[in-house]
N, C-alpha and C. Protein backbone atom coordinates (compact mmCIF):
# COMPACT_ATOMS: atom_id res chain seq x y z
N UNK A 1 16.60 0.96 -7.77
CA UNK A 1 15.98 0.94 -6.46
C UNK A 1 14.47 0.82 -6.62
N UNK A 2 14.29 -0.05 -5.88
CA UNK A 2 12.67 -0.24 -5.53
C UNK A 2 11.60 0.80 -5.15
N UNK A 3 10.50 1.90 -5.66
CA UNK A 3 9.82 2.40 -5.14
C UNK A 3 8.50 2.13 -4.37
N UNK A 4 8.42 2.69 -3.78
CA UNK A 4 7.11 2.08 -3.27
C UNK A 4 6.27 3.38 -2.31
N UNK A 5 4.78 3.27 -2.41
CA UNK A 5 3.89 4.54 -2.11
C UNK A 5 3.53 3.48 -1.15
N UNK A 6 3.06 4.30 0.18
CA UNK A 6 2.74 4.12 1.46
C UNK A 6 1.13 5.12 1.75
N UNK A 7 -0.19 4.63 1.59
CA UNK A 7 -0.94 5.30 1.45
C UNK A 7 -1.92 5.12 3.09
N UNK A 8 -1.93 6.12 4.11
CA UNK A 8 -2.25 6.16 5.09
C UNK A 8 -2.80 6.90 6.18
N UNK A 9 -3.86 7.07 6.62
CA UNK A 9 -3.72 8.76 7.31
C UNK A 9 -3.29 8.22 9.00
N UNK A 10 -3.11 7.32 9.16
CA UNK A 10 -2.29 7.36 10.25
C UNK A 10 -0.61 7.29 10.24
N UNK A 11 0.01 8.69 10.78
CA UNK A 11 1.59 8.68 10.97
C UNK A 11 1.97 7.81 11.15
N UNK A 12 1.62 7.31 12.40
CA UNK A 12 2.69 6.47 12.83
C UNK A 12 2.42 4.90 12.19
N UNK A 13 1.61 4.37 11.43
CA UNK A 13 1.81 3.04 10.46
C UNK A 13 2.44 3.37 9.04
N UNK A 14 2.57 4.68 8.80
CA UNK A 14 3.07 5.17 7.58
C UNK A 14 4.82 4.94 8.04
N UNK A 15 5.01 5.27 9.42
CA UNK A 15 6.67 5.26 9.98
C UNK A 15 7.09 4.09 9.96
N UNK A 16 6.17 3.16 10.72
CA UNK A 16 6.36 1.98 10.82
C UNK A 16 6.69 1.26 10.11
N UNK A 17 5.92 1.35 9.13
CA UNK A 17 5.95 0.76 7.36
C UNK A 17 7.49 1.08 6.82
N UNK A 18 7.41 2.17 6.40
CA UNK A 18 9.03 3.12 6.79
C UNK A 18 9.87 2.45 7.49
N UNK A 19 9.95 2.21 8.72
CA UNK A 19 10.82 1.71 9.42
C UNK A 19 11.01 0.15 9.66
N UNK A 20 10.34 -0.72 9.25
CA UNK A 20 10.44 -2.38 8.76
C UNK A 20 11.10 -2.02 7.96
N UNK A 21 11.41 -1.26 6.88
CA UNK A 21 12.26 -1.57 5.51
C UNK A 21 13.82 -1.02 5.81
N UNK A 22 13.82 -0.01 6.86
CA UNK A 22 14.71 1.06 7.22
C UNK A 22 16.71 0.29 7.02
N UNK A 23 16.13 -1.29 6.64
CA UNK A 23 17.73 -1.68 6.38
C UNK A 23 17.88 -2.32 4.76
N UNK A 24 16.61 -2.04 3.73
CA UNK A 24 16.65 -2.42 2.96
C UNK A 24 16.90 -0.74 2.22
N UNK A 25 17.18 -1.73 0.85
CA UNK A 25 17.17 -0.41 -0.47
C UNK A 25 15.77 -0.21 -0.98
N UNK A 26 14.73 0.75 -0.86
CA UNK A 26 13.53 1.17 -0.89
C UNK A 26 13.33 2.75 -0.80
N UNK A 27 13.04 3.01 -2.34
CA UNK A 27 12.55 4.73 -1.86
C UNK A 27 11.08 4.05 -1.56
N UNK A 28 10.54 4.85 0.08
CA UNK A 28 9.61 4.92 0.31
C UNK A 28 9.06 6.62 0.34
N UNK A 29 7.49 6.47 -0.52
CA UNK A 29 7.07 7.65 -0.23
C UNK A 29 5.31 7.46 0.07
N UNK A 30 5.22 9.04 1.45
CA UNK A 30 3.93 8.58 2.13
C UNK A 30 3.16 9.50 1.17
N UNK A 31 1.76 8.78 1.53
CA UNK A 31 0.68 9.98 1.58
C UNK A 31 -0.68 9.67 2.38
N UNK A 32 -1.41 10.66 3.08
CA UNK A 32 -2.22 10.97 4.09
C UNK A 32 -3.33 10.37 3.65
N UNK A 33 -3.48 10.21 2.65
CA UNK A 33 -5.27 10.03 2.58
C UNK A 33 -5.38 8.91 0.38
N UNK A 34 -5.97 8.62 0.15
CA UNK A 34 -6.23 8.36 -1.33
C UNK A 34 -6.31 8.93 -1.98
N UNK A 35 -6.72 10.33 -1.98
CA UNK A 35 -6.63 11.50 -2.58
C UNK A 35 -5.05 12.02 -3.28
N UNK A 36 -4.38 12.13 -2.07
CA UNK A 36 -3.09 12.35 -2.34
C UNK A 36 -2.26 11.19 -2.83
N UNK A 37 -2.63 10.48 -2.76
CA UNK A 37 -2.15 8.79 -3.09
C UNK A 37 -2.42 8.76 -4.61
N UNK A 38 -3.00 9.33 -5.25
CA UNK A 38 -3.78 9.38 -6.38
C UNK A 38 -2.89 10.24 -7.13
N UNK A 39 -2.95 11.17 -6.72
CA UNK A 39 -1.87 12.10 -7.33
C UNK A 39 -0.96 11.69 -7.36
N UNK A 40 0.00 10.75 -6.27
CA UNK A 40 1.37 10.70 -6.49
C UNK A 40 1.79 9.60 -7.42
N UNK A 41 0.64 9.15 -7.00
CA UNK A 41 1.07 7.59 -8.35
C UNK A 41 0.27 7.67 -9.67
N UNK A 42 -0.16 9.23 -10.00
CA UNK A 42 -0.36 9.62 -10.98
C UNK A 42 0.91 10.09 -11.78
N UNK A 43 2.12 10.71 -10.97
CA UNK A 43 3.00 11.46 -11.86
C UNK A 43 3.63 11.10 -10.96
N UNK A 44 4.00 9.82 -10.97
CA UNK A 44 5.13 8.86 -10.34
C UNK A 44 5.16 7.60 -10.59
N UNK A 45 5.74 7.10 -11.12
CA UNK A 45 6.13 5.37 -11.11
C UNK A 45 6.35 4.77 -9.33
N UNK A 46 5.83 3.84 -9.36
CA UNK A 46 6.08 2.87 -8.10
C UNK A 46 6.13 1.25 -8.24
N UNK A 47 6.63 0.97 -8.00
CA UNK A 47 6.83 -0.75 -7.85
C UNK A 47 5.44 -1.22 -7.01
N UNK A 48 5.35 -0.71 -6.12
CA UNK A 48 3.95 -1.46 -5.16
C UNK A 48 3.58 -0.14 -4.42
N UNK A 49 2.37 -0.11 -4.49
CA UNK A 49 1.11 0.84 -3.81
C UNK A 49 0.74 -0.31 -2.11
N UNK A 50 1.33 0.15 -0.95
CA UNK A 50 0.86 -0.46 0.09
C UNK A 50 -0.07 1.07 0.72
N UNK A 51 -1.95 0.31 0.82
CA UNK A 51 -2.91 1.02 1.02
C UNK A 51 -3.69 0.58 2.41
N UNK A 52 -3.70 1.62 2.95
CA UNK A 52 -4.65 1.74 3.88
C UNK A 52 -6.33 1.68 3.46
N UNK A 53 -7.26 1.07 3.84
CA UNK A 53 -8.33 0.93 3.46
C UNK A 53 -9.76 2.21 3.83
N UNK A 54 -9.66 2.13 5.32
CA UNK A 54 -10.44 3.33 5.86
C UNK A 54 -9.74 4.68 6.35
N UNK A 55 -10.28 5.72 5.48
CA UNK A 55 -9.25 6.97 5.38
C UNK A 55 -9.94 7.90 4.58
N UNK A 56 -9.88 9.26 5.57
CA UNK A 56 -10.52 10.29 5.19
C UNK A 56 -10.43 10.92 3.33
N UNK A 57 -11.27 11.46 3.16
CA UNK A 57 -10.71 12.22 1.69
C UNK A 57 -11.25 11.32 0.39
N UNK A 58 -10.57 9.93 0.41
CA UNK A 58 -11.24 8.89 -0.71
C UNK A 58 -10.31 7.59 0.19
N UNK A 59 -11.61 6.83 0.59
CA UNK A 59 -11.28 5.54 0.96
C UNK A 59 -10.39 4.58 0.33
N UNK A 60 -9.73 3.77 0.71
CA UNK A 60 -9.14 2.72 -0.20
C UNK A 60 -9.42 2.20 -1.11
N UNK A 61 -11.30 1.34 -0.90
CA UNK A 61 -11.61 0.87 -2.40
C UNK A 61 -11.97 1.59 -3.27
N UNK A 62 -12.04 3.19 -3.03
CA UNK A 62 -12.15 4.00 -4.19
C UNK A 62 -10.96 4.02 -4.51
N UNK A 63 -9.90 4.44 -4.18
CA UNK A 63 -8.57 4.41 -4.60
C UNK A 63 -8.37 3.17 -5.22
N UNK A 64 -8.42 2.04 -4.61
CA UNK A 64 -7.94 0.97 -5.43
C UNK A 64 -8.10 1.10 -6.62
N UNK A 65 -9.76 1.44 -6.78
CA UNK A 65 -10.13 1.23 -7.74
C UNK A 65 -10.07 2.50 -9.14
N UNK A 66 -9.71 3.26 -8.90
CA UNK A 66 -9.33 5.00 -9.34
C UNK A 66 -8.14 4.38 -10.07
N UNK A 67 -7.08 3.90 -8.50
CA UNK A 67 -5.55 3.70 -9.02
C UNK A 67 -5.62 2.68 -10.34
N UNK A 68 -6.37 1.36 -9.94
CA UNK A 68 -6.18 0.39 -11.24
C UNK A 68 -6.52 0.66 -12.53
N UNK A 69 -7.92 2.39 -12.79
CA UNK A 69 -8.17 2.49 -14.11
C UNK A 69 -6.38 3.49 -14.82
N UNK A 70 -5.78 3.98 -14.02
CA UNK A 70 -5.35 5.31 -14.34
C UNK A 70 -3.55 4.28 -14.38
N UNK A 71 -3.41 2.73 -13.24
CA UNK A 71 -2.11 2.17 -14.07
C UNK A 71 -2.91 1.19 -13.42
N UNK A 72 -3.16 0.26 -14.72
CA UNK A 72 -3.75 -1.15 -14.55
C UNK A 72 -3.14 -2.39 -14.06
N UNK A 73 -1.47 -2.30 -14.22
CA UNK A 73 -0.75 -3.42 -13.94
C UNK A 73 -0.13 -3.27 -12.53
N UNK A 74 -0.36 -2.23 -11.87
CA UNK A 74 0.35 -1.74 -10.19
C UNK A 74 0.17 -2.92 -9.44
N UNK A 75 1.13 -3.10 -8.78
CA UNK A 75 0.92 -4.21 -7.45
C UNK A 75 0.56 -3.16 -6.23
N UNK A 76 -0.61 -3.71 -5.72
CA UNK A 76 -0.84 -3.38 -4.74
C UNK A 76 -1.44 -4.31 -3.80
N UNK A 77 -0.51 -3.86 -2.19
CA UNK A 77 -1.20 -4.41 -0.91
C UNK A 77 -2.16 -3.54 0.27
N UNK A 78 -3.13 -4.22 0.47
CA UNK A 78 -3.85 -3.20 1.02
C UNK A 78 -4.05 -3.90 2.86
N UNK A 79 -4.14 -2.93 3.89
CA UNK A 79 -3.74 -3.17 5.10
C UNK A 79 -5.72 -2.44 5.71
N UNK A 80 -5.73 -2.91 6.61
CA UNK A 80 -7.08 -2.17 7.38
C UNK A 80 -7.44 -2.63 9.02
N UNK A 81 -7.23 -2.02 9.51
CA UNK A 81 -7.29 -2.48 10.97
C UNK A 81 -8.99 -2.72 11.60
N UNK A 82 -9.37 -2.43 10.64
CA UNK A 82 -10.98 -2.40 11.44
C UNK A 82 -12.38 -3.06 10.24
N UNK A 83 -12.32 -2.75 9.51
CA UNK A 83 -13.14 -3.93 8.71
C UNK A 83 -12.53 -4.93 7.43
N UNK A 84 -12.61 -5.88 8.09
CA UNK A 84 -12.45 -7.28 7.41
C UNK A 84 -12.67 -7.21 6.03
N UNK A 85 -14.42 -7.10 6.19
CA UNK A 85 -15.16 -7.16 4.68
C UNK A 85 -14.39 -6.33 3.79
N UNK A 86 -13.63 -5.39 4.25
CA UNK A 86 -13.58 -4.63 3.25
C UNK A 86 -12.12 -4.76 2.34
N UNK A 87 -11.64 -5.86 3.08
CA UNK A 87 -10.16 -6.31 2.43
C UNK A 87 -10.46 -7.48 1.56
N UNK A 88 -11.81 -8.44 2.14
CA UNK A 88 -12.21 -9.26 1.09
C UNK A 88 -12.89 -8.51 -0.45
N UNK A 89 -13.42 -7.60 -0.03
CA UNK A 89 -13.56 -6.61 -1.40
C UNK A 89 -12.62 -6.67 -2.23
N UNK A 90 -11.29 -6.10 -1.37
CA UNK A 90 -10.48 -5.32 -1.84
C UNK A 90 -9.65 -6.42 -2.96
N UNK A 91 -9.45 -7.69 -1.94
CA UNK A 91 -8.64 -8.75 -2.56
C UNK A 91 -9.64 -8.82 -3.96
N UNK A 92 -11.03 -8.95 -3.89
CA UNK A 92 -11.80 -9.10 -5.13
C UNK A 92 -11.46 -8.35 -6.34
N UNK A 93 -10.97 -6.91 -6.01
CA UNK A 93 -10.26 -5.98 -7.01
C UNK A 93 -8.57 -6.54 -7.87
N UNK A 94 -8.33 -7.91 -7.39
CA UNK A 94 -7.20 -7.79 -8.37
C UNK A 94 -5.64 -7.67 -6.95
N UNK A 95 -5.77 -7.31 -5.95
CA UNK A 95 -4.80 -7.08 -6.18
C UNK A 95 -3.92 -8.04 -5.17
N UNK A 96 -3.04 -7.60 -4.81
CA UNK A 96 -1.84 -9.07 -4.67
C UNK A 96 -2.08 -9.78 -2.73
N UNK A 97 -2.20 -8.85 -2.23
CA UNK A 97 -2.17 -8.94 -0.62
C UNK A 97 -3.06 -8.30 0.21
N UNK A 98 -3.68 -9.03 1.38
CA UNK A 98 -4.09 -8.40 1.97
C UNK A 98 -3.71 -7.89 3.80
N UNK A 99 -3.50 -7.63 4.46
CA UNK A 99 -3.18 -7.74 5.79
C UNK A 99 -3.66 -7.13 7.14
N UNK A 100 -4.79 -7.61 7.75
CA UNK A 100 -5.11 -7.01 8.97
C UNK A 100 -4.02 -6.37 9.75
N UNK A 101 -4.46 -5.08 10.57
CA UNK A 101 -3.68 -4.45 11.61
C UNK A 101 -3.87 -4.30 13.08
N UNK A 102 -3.33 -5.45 14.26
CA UNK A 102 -1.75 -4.83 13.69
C UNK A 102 -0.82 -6.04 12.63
N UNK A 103 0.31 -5.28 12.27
CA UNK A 103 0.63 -6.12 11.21
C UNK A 103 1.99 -7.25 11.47
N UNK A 104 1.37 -8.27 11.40
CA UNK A 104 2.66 -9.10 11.38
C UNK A 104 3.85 -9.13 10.54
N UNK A 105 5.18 -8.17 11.40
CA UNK A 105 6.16 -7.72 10.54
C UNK A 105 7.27 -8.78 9.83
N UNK A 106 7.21 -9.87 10.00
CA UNK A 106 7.94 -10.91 9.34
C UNK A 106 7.33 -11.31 7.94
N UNK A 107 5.44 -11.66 8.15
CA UNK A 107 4.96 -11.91 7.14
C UNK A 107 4.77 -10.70 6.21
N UNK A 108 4.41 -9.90 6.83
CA UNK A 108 4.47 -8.36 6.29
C UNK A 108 5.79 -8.20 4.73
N UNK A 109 6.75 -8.06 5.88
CA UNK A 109 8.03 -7.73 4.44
C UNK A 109 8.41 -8.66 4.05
N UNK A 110 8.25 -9.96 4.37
CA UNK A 110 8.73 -11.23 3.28
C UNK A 110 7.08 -11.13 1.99
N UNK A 111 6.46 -10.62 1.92
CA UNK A 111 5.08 -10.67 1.39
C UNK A 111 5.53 -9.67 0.04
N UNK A 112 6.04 -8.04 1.02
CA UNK A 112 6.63 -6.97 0.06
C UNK A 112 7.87 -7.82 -0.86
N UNK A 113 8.68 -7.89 -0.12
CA UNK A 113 9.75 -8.21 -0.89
C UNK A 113 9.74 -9.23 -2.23
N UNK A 114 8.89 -10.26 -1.67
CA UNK A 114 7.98 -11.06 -3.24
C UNK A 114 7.15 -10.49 -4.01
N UNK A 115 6.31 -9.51 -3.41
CA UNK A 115 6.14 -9.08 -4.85
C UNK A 115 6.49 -8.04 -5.74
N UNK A 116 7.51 -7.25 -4.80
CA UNK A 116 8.12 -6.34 -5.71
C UNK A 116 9.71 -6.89 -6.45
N UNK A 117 9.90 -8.48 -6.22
CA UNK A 117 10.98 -9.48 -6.32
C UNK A 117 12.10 -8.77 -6.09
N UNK A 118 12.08 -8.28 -4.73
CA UNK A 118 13.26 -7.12 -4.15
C UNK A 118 14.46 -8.00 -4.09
N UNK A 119 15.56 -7.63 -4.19
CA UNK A 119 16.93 -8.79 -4.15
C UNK A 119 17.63 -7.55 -3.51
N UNK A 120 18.72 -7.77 -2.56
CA UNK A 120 19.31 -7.37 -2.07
C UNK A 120 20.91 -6.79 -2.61
């Protein structure tokens, strides 16, 4: 089974996220902020890190960038509803996707599912 970390301090895009996959095989697990995101995919394996960008505690591109020294090969997609620039950053860090919010849920999980090469 596919894991995957959901890094967000808003509930309800963490559910949402959650609930687009809700007919696939996916352990999904959340966390509130980069901080805690840090930890979990410190002493956890995951297939793909999907990150929220602006978020209390440690922002996204610190996280991104935290997460890529501590597992260098992680796929990660990063989501941000309110600054642009900061997903063009983010894409600059390496990593696979980017996606303004709100999120287009077709392109959204056909996006996940390629790069975690999810098969049914």
């Amino acid at each position: 089974m596919k894991k995957i970390l959901v890094v967000d301090d808003n509930l309800m895009m963490r559910r949402l996220i959650r609930n687009v996959f809700r007919d696939d095989r996916l352990d999904i697990t959340e966390a509130r902020n980069g901080l805690e995101g840090l930890q979990l995919a410190t002493e956890n394996s995951f297939d793909l890190v999907i990150t929220d960008i602006v978020m209390p505690e440690m922002e996204g591109l610190e996280f991104i960038s935290q997460l890529r020294k501590i597992k260098p090969g992680i796929k990660i997609i990063a989501i941000s509803g309110g600054k642009p620039y900061y997903l063009y950053v983010a894409k600059k860090l390496g990593i696979e996707a980017i996606f303004t919010k709100p999120l287009d849920h077709t392109e959204f999980v056909g996006t996940v599912k390629k790069v975690i090469d999810y098969q049914n």
